[in-house]
PDB file of N, CA and C in Angstrom:
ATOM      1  N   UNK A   1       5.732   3.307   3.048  1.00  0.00           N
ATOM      2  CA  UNK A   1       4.323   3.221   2.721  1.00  0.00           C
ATOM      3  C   UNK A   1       4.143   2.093   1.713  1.00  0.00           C
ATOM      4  N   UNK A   2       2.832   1.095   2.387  1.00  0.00           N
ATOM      5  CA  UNK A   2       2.658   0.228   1.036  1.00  0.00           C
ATOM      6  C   UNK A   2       2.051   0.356   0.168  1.00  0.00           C
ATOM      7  N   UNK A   3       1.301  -0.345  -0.461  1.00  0.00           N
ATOM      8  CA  UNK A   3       0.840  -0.164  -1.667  1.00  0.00           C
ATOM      9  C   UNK A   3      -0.736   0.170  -1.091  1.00  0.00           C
ATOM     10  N   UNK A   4      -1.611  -0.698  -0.487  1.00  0.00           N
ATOM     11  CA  UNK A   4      -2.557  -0.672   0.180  1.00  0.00           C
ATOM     12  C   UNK A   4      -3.015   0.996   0.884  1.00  0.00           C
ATOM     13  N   UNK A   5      -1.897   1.360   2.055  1.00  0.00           N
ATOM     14  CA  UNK A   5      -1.423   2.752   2.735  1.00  0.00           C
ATOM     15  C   UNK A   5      -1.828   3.865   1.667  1.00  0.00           C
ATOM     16  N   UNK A   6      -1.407   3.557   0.623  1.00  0.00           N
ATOM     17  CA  UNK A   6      -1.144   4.753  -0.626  1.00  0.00           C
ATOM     18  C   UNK A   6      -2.547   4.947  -1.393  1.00  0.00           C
ATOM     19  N   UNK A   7      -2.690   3.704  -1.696  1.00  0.00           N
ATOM     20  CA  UNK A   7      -4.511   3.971  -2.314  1.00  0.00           C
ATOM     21  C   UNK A   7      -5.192   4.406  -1.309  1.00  0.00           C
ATOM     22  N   UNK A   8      -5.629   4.202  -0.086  1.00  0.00           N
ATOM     23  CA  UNK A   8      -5.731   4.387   1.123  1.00  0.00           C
ATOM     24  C   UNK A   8      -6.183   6.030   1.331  1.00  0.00           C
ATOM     25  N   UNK A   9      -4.861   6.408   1.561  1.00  0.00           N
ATOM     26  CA  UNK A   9      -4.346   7.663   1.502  1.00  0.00           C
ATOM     27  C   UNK A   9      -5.040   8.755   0.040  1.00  0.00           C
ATOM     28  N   UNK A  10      -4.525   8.358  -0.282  1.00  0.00           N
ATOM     29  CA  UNK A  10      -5.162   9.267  -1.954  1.00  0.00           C
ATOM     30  C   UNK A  10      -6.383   9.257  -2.087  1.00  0.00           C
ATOM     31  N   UNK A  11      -7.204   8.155  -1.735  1.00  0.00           N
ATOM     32  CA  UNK A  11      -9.012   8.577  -2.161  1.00  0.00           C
ATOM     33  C   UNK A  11      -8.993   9.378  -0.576  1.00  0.00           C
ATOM     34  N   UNK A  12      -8.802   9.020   0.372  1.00  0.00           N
ATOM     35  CA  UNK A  12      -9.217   9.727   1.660  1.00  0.00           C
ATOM     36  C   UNK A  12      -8.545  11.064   1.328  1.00  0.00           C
ATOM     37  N   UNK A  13      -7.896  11.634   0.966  1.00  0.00           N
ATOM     38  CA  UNK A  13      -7.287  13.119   0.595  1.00  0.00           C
ATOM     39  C   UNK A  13      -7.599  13.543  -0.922  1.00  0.00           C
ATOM     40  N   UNK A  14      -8.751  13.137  -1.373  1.00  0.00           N
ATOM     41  CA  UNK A  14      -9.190  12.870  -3.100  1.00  0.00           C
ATOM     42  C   UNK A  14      -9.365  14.568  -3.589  1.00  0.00           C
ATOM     43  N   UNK A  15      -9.415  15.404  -2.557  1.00  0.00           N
ATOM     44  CA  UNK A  15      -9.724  16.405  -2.937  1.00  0.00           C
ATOM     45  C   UNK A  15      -9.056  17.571  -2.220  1.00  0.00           C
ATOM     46  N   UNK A  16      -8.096  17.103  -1.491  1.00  0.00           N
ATOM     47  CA  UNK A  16      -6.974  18.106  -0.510  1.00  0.00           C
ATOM     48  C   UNK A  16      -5.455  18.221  -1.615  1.00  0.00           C
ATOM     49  N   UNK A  17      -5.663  19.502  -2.446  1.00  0.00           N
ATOM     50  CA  UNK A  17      -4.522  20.522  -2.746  1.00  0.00           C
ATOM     51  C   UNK A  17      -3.327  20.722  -2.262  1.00  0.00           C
ATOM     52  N   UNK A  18      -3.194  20.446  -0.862  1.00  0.00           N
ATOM     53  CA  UNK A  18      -2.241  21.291  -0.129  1.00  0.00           C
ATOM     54  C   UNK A  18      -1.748  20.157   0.496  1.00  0.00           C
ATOM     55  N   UNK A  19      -0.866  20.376   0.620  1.00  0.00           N
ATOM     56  CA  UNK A  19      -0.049  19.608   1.632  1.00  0.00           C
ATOM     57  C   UNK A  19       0.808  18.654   0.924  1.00  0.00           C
ATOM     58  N   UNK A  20       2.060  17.753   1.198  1.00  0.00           N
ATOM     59  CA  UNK A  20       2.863  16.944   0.032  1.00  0.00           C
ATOM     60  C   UNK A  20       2.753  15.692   0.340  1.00  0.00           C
ATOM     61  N   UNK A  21       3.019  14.857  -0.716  1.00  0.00           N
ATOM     62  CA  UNK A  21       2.815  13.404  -0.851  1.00  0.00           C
ATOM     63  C   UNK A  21       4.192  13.052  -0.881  1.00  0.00           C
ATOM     64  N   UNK A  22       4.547  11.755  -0.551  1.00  0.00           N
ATOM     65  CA  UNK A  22       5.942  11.435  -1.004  1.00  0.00           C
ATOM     66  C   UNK A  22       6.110  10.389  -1.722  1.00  0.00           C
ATOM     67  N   UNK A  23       7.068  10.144  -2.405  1.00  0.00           N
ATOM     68  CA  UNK A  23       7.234   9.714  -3.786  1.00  0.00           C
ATOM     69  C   UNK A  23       6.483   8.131  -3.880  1.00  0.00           C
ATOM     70  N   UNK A  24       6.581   7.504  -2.605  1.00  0.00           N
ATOM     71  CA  UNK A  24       6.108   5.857  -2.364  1.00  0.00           C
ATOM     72  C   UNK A  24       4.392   6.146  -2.524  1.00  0.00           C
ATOM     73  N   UNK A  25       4.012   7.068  -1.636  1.00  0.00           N
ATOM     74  CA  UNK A  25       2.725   7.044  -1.885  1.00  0.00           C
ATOM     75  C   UNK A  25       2.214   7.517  -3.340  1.00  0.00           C
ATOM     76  N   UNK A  26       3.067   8.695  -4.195  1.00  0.00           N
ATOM     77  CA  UNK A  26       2.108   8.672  -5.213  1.00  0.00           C
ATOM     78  C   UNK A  26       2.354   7.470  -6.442  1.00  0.00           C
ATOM     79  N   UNK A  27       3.436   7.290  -6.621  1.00  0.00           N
ATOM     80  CA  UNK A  27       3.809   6.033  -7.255  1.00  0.00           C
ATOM     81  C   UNK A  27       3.368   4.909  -7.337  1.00  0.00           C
ATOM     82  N   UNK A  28       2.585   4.410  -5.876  1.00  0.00           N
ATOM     83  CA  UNK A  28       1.973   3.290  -5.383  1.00  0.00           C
ATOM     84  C   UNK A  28       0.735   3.402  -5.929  1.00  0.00           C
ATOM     85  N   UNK A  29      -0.225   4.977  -5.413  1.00  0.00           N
ATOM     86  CA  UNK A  29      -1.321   5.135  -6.350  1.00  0.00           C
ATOM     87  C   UNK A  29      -1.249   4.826  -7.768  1.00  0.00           C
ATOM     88  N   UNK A  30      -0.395   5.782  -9.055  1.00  0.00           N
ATOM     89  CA  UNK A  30       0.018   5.228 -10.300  1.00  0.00           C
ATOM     90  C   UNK A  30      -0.175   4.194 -10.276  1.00  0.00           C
ATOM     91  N   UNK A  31       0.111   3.333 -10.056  1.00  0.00           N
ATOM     92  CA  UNK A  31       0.354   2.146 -10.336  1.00  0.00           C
ATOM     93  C   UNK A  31      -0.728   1.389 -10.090  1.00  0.00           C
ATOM     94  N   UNK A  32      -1.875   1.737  -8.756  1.00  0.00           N
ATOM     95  CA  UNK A  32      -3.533   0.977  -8.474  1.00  0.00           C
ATOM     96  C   UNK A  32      -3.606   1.570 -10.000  1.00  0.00           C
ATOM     97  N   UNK A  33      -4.069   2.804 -10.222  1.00  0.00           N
ATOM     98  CA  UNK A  33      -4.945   3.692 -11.299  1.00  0.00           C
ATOM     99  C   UNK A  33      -4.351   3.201 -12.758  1.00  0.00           C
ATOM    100  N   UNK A  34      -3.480   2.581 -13.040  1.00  0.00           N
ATOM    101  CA  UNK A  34      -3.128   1.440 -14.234  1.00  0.00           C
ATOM    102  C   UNK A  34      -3.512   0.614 -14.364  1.00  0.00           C
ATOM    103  N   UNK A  35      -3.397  -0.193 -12.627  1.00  0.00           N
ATOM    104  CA  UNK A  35      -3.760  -1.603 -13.047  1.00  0.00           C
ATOM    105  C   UNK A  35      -5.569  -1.512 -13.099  1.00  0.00           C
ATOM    106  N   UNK A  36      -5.740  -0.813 -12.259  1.00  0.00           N
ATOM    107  CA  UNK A  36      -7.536  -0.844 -11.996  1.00  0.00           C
ATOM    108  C   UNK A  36      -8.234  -0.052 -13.298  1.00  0.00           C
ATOM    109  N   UNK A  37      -7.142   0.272 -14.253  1.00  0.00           N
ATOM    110  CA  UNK A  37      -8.022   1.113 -15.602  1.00  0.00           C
ATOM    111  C   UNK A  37      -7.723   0.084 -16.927  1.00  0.00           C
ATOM    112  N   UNK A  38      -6.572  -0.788 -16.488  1.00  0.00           N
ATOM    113  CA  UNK A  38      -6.080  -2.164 -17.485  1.00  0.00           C
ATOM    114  C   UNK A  38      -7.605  -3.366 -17.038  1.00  0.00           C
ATOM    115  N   UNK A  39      -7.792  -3.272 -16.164  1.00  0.00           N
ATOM    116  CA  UNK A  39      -8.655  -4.925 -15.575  1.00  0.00           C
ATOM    117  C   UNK A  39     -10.145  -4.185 -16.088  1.00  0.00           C
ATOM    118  N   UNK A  40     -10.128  -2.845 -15.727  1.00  0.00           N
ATOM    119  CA  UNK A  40     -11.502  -2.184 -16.077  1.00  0.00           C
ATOM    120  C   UNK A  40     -11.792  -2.280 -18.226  1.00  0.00           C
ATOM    121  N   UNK A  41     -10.599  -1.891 -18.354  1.00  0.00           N
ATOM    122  CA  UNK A  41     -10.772  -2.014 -19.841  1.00  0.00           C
ATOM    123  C   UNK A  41     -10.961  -3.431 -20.592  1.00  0.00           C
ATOM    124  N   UNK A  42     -10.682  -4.352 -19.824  1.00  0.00           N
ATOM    125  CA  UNK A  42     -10.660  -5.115 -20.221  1.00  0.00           C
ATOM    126  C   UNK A  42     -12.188  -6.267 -19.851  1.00  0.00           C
ATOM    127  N   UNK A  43     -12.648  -5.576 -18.921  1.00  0.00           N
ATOM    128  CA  UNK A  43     -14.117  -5.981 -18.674  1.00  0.00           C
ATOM    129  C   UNK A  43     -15.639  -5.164 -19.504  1.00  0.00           C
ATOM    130  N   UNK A  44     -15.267  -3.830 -20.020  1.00  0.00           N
ATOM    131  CA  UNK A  44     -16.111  -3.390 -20.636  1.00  0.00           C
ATOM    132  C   UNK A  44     -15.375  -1.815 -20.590  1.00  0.00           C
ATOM    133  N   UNK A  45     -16.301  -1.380 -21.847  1.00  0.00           N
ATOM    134  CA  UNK A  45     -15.462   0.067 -22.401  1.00  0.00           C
ATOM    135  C   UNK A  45     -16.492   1.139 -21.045  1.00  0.00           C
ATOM    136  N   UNK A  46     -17.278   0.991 -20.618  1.00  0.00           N
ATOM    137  CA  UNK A  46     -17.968   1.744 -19.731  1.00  0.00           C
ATOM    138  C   UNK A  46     -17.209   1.548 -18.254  1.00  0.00           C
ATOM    139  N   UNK A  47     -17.151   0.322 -18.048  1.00  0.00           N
ATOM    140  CA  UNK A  47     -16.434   0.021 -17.084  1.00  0.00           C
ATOM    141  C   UNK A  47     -14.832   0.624 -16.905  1.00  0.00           C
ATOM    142  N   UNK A  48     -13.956   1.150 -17.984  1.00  0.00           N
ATOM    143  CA  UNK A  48     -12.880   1.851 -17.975  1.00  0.00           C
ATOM    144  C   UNK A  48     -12.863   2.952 -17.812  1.00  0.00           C
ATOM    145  N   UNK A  49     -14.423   3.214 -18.137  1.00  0.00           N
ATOM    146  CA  UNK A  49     -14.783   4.943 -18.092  1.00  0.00           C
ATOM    147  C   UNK A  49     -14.904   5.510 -16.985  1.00  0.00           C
ATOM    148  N   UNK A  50     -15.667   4.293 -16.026  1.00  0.00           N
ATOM    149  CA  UNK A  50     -15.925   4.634 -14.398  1.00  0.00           C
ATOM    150  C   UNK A  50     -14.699   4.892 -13.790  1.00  0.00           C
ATOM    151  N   UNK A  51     -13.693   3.615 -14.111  1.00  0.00           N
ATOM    152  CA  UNK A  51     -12.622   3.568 -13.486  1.00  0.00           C
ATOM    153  C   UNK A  51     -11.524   4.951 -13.724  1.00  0.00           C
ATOM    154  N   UNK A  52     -11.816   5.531 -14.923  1.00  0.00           N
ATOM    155  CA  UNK A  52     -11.426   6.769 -14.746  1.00  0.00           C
ATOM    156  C   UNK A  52     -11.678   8.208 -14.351  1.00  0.00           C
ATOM    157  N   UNK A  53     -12.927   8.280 -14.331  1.00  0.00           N
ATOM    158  CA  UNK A  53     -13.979   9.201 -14.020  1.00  0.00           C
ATOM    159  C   UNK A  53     -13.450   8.855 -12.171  1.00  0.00           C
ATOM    160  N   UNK A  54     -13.322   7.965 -11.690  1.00  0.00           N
ATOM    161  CA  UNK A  54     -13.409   7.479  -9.988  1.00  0.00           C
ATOM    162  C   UNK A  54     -11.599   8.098 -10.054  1.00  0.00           C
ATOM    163  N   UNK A  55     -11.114   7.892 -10.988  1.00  0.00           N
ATOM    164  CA  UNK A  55      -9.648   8.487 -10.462  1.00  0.00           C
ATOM    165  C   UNK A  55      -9.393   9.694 -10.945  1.00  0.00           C
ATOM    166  N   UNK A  56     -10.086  10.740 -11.326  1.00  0.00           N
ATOM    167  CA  UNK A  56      -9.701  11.681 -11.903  1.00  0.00           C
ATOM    168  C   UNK A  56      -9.164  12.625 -10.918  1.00  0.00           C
ATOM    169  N   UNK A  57     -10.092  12.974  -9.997  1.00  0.00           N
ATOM    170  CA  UNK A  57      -9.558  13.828  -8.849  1.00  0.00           C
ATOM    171  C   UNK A  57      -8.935  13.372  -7.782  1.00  0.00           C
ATOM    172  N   UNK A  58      -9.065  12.405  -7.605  1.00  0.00           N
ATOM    173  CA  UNK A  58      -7.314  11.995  -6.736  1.00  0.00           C
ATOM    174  C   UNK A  58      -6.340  11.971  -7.513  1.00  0.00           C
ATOM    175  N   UNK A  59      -6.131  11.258  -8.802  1.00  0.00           N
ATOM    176  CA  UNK A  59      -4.389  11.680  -9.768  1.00  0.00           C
ATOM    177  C   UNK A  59      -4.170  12.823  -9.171  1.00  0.00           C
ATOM    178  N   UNK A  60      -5.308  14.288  -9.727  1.00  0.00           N
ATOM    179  CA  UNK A  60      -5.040  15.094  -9.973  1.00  0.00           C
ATOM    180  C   UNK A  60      -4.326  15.815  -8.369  1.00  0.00           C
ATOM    181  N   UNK A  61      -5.460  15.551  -7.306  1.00  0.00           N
ATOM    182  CA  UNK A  61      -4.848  15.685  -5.942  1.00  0.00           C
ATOM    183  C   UNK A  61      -3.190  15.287  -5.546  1.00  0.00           C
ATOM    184  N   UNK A  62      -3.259  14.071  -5.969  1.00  0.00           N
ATOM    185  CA  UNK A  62      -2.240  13.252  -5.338  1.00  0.00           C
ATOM    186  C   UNK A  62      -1.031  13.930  -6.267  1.00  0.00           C
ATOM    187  N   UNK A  63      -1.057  13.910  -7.716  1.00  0.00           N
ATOM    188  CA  UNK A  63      -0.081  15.023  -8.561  1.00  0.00           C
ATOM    189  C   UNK A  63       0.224  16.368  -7.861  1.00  0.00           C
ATOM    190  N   UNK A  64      -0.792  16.989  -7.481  1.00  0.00           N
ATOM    191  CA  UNK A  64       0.098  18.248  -7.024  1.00  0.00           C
ATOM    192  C   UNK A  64       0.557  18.488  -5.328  1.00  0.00           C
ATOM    193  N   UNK A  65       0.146  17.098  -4.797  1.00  0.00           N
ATOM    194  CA  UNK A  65       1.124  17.250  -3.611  1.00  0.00           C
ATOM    195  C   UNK A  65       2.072  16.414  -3.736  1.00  0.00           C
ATOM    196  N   UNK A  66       2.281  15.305  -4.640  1.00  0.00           N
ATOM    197  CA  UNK A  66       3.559  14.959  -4.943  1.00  0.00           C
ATOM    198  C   UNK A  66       4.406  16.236  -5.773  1.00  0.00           C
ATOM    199  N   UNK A  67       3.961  17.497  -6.752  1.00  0.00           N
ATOM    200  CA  UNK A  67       5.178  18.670  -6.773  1.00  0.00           C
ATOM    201  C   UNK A  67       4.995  19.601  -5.175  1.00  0.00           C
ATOM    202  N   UNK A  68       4.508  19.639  -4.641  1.00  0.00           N
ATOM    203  CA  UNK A  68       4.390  20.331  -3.665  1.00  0.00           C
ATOM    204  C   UNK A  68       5.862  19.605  -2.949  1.00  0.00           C
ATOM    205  N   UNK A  69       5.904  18.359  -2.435  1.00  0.00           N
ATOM    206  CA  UNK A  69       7.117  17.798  -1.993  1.00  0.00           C
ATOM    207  C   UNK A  69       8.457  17.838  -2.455  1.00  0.00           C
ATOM    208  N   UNK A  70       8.056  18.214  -4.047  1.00  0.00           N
ATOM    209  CA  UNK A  70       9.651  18.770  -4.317  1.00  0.00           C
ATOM    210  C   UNK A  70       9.695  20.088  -4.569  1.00  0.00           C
ATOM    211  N   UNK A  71       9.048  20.945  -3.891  1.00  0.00           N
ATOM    212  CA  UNK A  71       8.954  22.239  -4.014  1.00  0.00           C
ATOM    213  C   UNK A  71       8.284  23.384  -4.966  1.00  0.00           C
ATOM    214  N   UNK A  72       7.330  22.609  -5.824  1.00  0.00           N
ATOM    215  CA  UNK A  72       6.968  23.118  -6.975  1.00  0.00           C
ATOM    216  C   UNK A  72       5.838  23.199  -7.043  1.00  0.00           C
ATOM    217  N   UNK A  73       5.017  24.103  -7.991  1.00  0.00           N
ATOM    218  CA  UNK A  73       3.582  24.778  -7.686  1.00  0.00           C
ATOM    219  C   UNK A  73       2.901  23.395  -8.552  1.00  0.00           C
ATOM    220  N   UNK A  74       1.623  23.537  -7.780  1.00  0.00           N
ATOM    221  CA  UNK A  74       0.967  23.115  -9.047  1.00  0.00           C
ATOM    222  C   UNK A  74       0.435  22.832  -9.435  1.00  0.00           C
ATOM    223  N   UNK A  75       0.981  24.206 -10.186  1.00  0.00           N
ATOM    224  CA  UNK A  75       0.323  24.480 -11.560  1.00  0.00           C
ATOM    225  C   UNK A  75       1.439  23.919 -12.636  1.00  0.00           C
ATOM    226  N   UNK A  76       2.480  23.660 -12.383  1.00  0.00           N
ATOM    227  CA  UNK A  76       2.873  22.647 -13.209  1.00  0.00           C
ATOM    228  C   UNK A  76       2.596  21.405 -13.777  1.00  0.00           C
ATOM    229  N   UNK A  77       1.060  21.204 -13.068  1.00  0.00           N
ATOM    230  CA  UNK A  77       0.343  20.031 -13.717  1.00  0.00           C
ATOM    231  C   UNK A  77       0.394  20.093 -14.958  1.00  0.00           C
ATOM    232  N   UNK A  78      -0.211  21.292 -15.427  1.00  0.00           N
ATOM    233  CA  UNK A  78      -0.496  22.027 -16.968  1.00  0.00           C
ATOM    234  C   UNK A  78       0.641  21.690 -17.816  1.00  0.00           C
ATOM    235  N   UNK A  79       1.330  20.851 -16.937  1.00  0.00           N
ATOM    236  CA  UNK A  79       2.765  20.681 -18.334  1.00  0.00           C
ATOM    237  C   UNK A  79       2.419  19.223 -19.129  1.00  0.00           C
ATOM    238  N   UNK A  80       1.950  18.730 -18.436  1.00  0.00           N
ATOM    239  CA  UNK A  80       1.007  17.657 -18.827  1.00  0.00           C
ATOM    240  C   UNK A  80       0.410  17.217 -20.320  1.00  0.00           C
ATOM    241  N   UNK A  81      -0.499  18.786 -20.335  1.00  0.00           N
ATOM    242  CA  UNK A  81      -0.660  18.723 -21.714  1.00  0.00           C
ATOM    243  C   UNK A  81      -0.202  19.480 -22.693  1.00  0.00           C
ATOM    244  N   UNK A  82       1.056  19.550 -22.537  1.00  0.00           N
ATOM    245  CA  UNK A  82       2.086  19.796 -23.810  1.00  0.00           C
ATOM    246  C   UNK A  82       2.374  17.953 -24.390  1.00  0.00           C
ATOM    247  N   UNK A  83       2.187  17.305 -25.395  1.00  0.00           N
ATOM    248  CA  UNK A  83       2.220  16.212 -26.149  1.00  0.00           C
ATOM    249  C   UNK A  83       3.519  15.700 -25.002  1.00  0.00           C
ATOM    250  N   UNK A  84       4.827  16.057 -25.767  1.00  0.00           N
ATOM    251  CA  UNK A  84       6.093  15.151 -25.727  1.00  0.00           C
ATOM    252  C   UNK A  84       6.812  15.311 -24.241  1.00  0.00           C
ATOM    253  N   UNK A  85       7.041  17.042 -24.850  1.00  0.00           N
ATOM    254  CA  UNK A  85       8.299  17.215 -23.968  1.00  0.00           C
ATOM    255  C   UNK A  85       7.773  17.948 -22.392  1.00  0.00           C
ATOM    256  N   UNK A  86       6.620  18.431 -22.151  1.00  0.00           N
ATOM    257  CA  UNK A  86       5.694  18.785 -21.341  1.00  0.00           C
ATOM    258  C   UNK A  86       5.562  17.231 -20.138  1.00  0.00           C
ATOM    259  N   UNK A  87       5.443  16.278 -20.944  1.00  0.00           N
ATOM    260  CA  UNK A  87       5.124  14.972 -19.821  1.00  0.00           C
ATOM    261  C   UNK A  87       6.598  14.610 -19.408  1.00  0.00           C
ATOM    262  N   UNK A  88       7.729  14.604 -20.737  1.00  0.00           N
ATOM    263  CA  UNK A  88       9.170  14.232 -20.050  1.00  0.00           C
ATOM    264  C   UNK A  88       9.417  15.382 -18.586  1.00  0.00           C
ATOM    265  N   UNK A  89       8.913  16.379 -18.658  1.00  0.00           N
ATOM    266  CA  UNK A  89       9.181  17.181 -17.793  1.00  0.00           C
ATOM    267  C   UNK A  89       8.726  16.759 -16.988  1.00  0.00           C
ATOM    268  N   UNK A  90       7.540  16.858 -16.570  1.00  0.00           N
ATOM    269  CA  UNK A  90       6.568  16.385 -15.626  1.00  0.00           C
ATOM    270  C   UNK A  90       6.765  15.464 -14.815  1.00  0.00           C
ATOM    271  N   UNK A  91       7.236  14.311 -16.051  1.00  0.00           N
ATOM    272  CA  UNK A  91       8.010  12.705 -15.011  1.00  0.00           C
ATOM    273  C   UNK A  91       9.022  12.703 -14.389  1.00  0.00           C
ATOM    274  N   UNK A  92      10.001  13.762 -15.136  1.00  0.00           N
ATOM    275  CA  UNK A  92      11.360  14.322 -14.185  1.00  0.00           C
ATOM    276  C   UNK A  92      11.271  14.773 -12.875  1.00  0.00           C
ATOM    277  N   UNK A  93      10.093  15.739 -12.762  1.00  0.00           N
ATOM    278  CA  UNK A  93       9.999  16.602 -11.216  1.00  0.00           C
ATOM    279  C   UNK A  93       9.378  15.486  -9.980  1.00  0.00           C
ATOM    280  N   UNK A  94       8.357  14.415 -10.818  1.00  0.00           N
ATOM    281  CA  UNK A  94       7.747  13.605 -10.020  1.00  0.00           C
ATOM    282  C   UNK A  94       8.926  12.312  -9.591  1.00  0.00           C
ATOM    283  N   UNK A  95       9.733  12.482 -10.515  1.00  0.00           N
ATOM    284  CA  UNK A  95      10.875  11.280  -9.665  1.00  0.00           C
ATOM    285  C   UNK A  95      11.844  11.437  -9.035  1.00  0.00           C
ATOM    286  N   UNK A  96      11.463  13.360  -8.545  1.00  0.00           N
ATOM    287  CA  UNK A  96      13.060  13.494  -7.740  1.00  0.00           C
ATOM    288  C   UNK A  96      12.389  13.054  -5.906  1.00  0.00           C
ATOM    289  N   UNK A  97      13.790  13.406  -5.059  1.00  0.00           N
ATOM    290  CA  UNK A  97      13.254  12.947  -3.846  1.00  0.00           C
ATOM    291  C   UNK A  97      12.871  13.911  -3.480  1.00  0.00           C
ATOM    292  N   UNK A  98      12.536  13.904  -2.517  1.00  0.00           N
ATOM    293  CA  UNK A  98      11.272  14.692  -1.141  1.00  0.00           C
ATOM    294  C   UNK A  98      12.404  15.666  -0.457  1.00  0.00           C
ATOM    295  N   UNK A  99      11.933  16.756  -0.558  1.00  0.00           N
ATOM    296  CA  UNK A  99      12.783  17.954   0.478  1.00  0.00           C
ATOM    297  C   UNK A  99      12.976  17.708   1.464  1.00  0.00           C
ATOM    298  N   UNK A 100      14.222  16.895   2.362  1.00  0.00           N
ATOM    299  CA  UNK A 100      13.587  16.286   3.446  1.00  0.00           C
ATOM    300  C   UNK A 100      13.075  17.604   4.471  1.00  0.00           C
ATOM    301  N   UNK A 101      13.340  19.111   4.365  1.00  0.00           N
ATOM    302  CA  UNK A 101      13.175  19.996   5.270  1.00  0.00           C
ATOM    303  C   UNK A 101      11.595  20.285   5.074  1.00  0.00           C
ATOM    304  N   UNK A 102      11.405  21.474   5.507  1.00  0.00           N
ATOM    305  CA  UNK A 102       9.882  22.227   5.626  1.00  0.00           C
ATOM    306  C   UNK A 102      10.373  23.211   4.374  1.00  0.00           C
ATOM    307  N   UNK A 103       8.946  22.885   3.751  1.00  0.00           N
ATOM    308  CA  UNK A 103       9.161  24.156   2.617  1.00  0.00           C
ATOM    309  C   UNK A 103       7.689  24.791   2.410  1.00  0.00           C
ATOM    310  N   UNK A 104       7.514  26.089   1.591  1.00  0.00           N
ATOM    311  CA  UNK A 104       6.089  26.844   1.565  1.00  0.00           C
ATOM    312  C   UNK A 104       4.658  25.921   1.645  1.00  0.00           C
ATOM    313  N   UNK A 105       5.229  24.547   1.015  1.00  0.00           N
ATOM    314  CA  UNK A 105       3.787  23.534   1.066  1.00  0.00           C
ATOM    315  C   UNK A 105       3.524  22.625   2.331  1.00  0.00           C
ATOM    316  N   UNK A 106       4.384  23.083   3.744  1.00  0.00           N
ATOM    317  CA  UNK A 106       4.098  22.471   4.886  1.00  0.00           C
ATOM    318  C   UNK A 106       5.325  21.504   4.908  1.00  0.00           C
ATOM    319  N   UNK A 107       5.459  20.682   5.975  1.00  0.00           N
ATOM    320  CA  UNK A 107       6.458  19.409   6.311  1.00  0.00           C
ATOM    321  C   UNK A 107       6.224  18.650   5.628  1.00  0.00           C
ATOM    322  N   UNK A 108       7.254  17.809   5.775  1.00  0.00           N
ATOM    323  CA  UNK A 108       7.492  16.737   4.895  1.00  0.00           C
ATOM    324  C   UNK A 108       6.269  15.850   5.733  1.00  0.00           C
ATOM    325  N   UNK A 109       6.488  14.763   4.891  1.00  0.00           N
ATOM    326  CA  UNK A 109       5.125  14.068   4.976  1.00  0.00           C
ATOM    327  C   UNK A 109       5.322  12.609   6.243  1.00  0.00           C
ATOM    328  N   UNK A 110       4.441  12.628   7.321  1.00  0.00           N
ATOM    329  CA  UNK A 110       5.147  11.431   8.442  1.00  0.00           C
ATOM    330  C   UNK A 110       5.028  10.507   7.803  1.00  0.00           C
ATOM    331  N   UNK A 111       6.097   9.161   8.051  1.00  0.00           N
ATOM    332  CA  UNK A 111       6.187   7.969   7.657  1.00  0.00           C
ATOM    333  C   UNK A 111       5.093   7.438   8.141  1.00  0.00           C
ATOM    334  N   UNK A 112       4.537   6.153   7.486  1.00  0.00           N
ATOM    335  CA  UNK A 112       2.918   5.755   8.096  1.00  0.00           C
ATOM    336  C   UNK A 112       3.839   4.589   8.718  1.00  0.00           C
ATOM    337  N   UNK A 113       3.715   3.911   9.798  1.00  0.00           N
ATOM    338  CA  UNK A 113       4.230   2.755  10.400  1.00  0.00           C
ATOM    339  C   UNK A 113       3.471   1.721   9.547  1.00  0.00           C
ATOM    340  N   UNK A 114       4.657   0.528   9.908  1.00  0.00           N
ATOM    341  CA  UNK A 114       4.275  -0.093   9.316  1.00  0.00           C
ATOM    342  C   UNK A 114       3.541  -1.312  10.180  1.00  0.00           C
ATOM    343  N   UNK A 115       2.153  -1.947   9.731  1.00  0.00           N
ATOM    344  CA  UNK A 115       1.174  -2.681  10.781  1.00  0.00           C
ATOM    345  C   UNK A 115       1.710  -3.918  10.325  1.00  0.00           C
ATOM    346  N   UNK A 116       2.121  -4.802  10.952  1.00  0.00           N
ATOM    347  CA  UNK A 116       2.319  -6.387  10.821  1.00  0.00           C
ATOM    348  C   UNK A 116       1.126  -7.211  10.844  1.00  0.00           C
TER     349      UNK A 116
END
């Protein structure tokens, strides 16, 4: 999945819970929702606000079907806001790999082909 595929993907599923993400796609998102909240901040303090307010519920989507893919509820979002050791956790579960089997949160997730 590219980078494009992944933003793509995440606003079109901005509000679907269920089902798992895999590690390229949510990573790829991270990484729009940085750069597009860095270019936003840097054009006006309202303008950073939109840009976060517009990503709030896809992170939050795209976060719990990326733990859904490694098997985990979540409601382990909530670890989040523990300060330190709550986010080291958090970043740990989000960087392991993908179950490649079927687990309680549905199949693993199809590879998107790739369009030339």
């Amino acid at each position: 999945m590219n980078f494009q595929q992944a933003v793509q993907t995440c606003f079109r599923k901005y509000v679907e819970f269920s089902g798992r993400a895999s590690r390229p796609e949510y990573w790829w998102f991270i990484l729009a929702y940085f750069v597009a909240a860095f270019v936003g901040g840097f054009i006006h303090e309202f303008v950073y606000y939109l840009v976060v307010l517009a990503f709030l519920l896809p992170l939050l989507a795209a976060g719990a079907r990326r733990l859904h893919d490694v098997g985990r509820s979540a409601w382990f979002l909530l670890l989040g806001l523990i300060p330190v050791i709550g986010t080291l956790v958090l970043l740990y579960f989000m960087v392991q790999p993908s179950q490649p089997e079927s687990n309680e949160y549905g199949p693993p997730p199809a590879p998107v082909p790739v369009v030339a």
